[in-house]
PDB file of N, CA and C in Angstrom:
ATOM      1  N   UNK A   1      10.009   5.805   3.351  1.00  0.00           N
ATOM      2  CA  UNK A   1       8.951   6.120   2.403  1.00  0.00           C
ATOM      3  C   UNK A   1       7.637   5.578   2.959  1.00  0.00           C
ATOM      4  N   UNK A   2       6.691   6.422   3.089  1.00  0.00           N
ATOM      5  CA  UNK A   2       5.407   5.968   3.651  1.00  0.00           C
ATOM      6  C   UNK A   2       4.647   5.236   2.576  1.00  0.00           C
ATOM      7  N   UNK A   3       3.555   4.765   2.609  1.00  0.00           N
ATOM      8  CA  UNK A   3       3.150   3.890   1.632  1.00  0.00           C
ATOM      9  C   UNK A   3       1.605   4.759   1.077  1.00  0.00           C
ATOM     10  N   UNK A   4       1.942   5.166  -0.408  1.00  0.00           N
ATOM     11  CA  UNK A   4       1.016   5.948  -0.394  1.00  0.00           C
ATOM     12  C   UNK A   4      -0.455   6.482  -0.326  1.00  0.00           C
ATOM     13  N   UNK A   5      -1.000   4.808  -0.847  1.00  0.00           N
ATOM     14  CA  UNK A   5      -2.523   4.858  -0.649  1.00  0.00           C
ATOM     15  C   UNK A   5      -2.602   5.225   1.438  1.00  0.00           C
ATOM     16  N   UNK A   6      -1.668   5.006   1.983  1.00  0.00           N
ATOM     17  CA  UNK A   6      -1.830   5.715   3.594  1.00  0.00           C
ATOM     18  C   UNK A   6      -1.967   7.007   3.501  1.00  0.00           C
ATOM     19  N   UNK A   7      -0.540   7.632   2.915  1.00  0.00           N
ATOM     20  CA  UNK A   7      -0.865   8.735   2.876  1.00  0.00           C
ATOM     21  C   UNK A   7      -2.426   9.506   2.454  1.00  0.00           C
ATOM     22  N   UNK A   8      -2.483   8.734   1.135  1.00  0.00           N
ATOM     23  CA  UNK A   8      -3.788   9.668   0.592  1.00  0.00           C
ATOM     24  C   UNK A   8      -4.978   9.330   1.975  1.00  0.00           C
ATOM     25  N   UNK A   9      -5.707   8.633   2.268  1.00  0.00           N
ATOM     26  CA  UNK A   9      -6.560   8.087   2.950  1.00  0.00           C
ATOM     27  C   UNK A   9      -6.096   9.324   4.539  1.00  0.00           C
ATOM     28  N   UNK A  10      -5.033   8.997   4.770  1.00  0.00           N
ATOM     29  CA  UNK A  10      -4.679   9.934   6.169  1.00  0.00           C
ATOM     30  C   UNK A  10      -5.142  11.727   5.803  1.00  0.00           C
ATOM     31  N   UNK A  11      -4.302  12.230   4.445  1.00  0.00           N
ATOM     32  CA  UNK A  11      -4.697  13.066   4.172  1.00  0.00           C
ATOM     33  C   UNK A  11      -6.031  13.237   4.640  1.00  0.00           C
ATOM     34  N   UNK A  12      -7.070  12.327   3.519  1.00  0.00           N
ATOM     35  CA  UNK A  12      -8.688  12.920   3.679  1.00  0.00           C
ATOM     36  C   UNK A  12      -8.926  12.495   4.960  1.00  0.00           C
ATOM     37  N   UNK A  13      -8.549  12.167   5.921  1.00  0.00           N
ATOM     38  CA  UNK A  13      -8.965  11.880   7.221  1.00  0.00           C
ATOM     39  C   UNK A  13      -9.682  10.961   7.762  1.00  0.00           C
ATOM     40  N   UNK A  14      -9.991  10.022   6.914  1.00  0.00           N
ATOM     41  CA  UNK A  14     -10.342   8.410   7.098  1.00  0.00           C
ATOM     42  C   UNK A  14      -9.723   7.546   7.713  1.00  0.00           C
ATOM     43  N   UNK A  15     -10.283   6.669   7.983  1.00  0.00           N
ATOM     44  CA  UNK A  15      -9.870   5.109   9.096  1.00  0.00           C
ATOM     45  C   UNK A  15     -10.022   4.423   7.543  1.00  0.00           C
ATOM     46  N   UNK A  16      -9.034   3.155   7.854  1.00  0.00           N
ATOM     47  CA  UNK A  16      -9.426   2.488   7.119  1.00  0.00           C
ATOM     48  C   UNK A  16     -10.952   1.890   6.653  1.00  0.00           C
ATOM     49  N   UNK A  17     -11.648   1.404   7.537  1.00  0.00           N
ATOM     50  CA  UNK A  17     -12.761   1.424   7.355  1.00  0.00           C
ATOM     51  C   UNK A  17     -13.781   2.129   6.589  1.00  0.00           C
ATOM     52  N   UNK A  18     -13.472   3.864   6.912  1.00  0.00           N
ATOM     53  CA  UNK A  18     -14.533   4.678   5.871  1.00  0.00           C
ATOM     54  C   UNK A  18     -14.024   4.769   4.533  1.00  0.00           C
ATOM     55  N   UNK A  19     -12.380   4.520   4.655  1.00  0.00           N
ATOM     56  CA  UNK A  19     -12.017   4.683   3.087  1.00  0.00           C
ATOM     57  C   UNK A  19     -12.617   3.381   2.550  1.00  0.00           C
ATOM     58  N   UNK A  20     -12.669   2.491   2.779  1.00  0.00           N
ATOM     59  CA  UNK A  20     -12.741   1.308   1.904  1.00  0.00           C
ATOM     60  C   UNK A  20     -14.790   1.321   1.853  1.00  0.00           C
ATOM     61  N   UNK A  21     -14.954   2.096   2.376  1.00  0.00           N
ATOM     62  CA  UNK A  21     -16.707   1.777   2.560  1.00  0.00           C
ATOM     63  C   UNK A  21     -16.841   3.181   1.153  1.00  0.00           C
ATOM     64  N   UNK A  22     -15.745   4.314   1.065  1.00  0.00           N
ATOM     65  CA  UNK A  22     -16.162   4.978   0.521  1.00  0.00           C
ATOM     66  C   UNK A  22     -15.886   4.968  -1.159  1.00  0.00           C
ATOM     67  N   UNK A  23     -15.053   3.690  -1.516  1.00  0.00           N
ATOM     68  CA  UNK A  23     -14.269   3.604  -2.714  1.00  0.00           C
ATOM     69  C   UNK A  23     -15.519   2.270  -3.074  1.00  0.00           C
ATOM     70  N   UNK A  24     -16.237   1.845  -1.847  1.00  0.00           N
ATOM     71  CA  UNK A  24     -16.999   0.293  -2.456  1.00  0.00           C
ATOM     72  C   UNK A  24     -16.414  -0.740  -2.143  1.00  0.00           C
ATOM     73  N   UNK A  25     -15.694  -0.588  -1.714  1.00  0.00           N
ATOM     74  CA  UNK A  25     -14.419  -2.345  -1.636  1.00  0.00           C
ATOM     75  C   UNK A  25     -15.006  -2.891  -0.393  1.00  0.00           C
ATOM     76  N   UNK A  26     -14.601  -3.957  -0.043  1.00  0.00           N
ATOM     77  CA  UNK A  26     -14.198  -4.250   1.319  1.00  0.00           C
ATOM     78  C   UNK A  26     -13.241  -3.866   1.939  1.00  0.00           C
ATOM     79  N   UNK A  27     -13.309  -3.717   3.711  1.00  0.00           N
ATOM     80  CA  UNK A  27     -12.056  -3.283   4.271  1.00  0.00           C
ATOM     81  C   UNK A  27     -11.225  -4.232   4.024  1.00  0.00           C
ATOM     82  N   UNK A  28     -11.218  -5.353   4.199  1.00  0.00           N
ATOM     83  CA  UNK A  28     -10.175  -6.454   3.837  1.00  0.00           C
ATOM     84  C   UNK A  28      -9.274  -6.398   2.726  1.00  0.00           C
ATOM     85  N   UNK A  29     -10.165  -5.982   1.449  1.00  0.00           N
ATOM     86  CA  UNK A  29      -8.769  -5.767   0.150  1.00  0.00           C
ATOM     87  C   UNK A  29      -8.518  -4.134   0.150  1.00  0.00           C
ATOM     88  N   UNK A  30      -8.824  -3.031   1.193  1.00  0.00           N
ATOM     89  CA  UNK A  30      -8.537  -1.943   1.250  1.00  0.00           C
ATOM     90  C   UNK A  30      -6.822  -2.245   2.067  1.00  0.00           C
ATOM     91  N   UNK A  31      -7.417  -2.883   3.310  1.00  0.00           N
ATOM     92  CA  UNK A  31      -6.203  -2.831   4.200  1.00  0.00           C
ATOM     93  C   UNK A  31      -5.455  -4.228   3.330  1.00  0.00           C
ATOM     94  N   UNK A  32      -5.684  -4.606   2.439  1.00  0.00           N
ATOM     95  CA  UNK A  32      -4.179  -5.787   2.086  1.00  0.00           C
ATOM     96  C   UNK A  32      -3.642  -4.884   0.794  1.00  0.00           C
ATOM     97  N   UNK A  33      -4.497  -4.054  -0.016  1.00  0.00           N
ATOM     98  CA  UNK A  33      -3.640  -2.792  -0.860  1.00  0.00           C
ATOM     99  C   UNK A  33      -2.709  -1.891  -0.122  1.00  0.00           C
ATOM    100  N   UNK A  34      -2.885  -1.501   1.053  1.00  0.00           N
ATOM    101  CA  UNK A  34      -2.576  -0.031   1.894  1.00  0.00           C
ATOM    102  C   UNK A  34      -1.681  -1.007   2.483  1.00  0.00           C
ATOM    103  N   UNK A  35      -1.719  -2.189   3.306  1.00  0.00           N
ATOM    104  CA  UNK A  35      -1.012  -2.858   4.320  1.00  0.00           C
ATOM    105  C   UNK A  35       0.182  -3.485   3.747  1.00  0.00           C
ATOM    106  N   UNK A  36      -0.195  -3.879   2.737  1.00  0.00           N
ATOM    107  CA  UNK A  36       0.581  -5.162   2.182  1.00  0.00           C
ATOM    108  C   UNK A  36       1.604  -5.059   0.751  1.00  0.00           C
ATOM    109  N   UNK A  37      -0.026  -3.975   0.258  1.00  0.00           N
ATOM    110  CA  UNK A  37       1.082  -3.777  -0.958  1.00  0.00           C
ATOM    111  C   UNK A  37       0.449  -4.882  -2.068  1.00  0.00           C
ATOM    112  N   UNK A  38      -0.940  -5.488  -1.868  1.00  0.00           N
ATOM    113  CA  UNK A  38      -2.208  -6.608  -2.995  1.00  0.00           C
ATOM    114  C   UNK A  38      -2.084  -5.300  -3.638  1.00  0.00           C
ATOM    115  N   UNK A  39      -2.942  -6.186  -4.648  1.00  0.00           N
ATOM    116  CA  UNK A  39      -3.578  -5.119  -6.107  1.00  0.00           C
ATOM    117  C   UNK A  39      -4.723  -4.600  -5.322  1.00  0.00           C
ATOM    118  N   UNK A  40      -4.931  -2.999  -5.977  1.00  0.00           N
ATOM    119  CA  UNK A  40      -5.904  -2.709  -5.624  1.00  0.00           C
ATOM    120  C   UNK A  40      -7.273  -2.735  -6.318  1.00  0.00           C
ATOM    121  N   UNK A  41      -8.461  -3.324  -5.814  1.00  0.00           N
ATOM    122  CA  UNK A  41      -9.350  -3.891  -6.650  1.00  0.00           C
ATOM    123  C   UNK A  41     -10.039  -2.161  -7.739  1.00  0.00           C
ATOM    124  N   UNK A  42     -10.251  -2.937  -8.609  1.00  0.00           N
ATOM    125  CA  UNK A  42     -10.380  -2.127 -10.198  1.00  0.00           C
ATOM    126  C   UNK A  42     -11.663  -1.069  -9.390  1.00  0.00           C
ATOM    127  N   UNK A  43     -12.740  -1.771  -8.654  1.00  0.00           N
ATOM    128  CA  UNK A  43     -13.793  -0.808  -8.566  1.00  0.00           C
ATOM    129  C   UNK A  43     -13.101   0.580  -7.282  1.00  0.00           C
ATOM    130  N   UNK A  44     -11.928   0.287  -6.581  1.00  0.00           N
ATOM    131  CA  UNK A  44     -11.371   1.370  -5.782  1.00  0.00           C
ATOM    132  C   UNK A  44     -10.652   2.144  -6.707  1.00  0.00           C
ATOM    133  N   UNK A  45      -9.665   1.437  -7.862  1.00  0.00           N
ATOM    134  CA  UNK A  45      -9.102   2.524  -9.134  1.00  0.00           C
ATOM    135  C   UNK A  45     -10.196   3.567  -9.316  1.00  0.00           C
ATOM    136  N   UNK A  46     -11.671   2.409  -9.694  1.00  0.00           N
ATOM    137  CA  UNK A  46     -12.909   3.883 -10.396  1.00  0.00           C
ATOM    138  C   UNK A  46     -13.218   4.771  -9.481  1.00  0.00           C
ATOM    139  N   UNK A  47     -13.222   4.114  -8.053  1.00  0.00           N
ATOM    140  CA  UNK A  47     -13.793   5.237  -7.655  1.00  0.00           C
ATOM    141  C   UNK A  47     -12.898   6.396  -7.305  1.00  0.00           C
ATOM    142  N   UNK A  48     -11.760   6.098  -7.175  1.00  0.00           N
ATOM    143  CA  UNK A  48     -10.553   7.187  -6.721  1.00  0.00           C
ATOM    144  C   UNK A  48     -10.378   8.029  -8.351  1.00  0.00           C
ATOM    145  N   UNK A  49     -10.631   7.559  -9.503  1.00  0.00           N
ATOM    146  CA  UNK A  49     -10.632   8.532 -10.749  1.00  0.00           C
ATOM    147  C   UNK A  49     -11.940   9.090 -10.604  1.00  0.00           C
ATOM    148  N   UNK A  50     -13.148   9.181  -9.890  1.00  0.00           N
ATOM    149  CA  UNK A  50     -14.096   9.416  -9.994  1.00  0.00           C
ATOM    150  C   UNK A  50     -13.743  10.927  -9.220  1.00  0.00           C
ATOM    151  N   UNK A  51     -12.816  10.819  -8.355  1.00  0.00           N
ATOM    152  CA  UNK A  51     -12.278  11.819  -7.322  1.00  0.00           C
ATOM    153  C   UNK A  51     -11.685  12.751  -7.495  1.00  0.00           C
ATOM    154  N   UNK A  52     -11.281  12.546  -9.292  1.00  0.00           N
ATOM    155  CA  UNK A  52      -9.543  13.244  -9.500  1.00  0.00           C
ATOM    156  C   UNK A  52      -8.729  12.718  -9.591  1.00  0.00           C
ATOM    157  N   UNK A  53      -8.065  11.792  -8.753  1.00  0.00           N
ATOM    158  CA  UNK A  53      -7.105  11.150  -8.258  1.00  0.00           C
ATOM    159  C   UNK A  53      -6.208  10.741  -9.671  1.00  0.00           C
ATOM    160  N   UNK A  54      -5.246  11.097  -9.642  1.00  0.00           N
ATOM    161  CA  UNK A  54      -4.422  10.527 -11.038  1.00  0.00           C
ATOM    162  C   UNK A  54      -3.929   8.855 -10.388  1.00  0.00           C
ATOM    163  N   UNK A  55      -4.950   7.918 -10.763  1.00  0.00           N
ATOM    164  CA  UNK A  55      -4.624   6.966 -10.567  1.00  0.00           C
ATOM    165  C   UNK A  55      -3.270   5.942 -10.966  1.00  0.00           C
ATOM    166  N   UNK A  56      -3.477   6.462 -12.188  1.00  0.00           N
ATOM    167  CA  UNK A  56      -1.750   5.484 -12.826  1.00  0.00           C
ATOM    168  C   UNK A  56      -0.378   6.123 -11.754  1.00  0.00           C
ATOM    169  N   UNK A  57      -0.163   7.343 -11.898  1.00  0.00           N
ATOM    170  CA  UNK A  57       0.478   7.703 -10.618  1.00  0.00           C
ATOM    171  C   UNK A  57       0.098   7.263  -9.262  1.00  0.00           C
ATOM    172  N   UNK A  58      -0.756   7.253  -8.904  1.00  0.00           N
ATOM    173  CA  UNK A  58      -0.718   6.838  -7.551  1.00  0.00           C
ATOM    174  C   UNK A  58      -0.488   5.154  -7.330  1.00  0.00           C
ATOM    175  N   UNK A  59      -1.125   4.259  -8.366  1.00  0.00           N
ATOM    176  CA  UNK A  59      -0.372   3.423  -8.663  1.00  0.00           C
ATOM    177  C   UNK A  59       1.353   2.937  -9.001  1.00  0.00           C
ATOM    178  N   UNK A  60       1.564   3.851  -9.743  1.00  0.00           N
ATOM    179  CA  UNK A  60       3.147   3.830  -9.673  1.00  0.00           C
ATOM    180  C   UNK A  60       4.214   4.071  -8.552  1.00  0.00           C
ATOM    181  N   UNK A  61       3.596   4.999  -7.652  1.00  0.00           N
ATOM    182  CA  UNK A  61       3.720   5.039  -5.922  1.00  0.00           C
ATOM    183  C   UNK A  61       4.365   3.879  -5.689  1.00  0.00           C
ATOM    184  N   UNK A  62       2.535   3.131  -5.639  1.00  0.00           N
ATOM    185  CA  UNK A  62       2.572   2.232  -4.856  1.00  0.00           C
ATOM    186  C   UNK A  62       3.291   0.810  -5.182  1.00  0.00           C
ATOM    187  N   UNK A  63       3.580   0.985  -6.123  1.00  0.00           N
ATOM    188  CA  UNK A  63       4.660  -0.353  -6.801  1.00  0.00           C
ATOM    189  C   UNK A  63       6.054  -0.180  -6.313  1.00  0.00           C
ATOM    190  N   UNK A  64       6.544   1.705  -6.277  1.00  0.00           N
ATOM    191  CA  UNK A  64       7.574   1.998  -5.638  1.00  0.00           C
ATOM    192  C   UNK A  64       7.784   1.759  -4.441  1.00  0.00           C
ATOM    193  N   UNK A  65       7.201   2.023  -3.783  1.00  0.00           N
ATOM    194  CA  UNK A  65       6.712   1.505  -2.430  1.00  0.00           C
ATOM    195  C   UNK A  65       6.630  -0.196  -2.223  1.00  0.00           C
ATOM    196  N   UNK A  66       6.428  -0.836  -2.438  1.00  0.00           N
ATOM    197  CA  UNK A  66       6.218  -2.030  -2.479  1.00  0.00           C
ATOM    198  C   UNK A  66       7.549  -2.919  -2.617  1.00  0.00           C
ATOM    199  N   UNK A  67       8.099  -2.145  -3.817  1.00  0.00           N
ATOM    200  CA  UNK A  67       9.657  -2.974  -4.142  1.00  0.00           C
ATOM    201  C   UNK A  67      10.740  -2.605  -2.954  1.00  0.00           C
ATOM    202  N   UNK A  68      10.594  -1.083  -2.597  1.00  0.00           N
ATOM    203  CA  UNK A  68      11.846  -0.730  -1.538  1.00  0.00           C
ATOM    204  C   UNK A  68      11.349  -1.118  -0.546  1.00  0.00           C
ATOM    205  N   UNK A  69       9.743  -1.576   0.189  1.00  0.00           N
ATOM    206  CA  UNK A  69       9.622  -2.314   1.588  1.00  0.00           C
ATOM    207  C   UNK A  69       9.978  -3.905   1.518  1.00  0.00           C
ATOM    208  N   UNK A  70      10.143  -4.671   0.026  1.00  0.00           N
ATOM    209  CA  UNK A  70      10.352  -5.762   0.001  1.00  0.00           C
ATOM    210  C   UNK A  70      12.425  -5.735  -0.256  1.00  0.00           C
ATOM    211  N   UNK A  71      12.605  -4.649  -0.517  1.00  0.00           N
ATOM    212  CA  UNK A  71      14.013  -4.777  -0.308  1.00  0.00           C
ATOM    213  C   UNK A  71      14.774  -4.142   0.467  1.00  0.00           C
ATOM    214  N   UNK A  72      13.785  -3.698   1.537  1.00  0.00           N
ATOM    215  CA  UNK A  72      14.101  -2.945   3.263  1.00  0.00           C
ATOM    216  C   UNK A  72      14.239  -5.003   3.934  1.00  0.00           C
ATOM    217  N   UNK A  73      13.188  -5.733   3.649  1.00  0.00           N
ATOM    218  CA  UNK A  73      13.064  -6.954   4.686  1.00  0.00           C
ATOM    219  C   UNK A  73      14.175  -7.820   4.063  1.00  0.00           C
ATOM    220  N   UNK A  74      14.435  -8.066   2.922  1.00  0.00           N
ATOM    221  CA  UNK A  74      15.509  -8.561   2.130  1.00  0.00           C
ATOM    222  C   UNK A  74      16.914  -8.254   2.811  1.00  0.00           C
ATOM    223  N   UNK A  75      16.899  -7.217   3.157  1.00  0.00           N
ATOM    224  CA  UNK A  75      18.084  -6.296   3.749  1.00  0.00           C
ATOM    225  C   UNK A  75      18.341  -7.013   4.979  1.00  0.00           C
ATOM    226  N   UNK A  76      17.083  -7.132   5.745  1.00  0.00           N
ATOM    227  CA  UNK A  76      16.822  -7.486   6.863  1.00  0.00           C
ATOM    228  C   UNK A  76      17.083  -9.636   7.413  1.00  0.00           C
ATOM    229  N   UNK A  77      16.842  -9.713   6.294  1.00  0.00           N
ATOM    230  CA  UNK A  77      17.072 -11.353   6.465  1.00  0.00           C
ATOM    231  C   UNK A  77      18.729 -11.333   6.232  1.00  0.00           C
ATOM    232  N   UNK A  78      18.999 -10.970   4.998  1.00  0.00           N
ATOM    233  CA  UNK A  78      20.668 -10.806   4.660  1.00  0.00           C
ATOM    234  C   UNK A  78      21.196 -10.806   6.257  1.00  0.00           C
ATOM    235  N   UNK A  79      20.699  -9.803   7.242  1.00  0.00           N
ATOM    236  CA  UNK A  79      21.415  -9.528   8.386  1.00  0.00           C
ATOM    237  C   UNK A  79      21.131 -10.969   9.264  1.00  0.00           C
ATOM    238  N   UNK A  80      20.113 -11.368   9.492  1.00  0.00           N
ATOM    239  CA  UNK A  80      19.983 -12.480  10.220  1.00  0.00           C
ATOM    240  C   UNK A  80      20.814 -13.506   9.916  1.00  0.00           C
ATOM    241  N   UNK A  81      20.716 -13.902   8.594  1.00  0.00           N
ATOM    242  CA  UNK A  81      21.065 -14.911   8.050  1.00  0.00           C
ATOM    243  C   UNK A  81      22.872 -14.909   8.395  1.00  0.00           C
ATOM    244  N   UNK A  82      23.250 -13.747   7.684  1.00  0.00           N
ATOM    245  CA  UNK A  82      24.661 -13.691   8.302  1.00  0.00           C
ATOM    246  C   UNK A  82      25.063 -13.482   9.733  1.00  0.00           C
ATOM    247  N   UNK A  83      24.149 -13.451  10.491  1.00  0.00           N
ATOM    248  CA  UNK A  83      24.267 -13.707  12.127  1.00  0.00           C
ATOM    249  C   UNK A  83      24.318 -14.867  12.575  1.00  0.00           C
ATOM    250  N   UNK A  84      23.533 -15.804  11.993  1.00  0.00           N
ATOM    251  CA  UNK A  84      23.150 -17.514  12.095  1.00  0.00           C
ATOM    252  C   UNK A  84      25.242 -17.722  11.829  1.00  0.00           C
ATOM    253  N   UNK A  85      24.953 -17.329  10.301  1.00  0.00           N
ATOM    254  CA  UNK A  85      26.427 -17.950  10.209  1.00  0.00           C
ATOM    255  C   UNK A  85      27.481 -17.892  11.360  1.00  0.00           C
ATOM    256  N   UNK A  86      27.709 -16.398  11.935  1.00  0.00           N
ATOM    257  CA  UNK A  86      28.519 -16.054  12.866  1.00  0.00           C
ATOM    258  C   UNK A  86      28.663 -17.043  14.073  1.00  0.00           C
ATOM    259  N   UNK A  87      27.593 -16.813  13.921  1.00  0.00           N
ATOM    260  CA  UNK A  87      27.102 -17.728  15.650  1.00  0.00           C
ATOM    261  C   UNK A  87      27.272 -19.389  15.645  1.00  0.00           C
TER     262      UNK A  87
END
């Protein structure tokens, strides 16, 4: 699952940089929403409803997104961890 504020931003054909210059934010809490999976700051919500953008959905995305990449790495320690044991 790609993470969707990427998607949207790739769609319109932006770098991180112009998206976050074009919503008002800083790139810094653009790329820790898109990267990380932070809240995305309230004045990027307005400006993306300013757009159309069905924000509560695209929000809900991104929460989806967020829980299955934190229980893709979860997955991922489980494996280590039971390797430590082995070994």
């Amino acid at each position: 699952m790609k993470n969707p504020l990427t998607e949207l931003r790739e769609r319109l054909g932006l770098t991180l940089g112009e998206m976050a210059e074009a919503l008002g934010v800083a790139y810094s809490a653009w790329y820790a929403a898109e990267k990380n999976g932070a809240h995305l700051p309230h004045k990027a919500r307005s400006a993306l409803a300013e757009l159309d953008v069905n924000v509560p959905e695209l929000l809900d995305r991104q929460e989806a997104w967020a829980q299955a990449r934190a229980a893709e790495r979860r997955a991922e320690l489980r494996k280590r961890l039971a390797a430590e044991v082995v070994a």
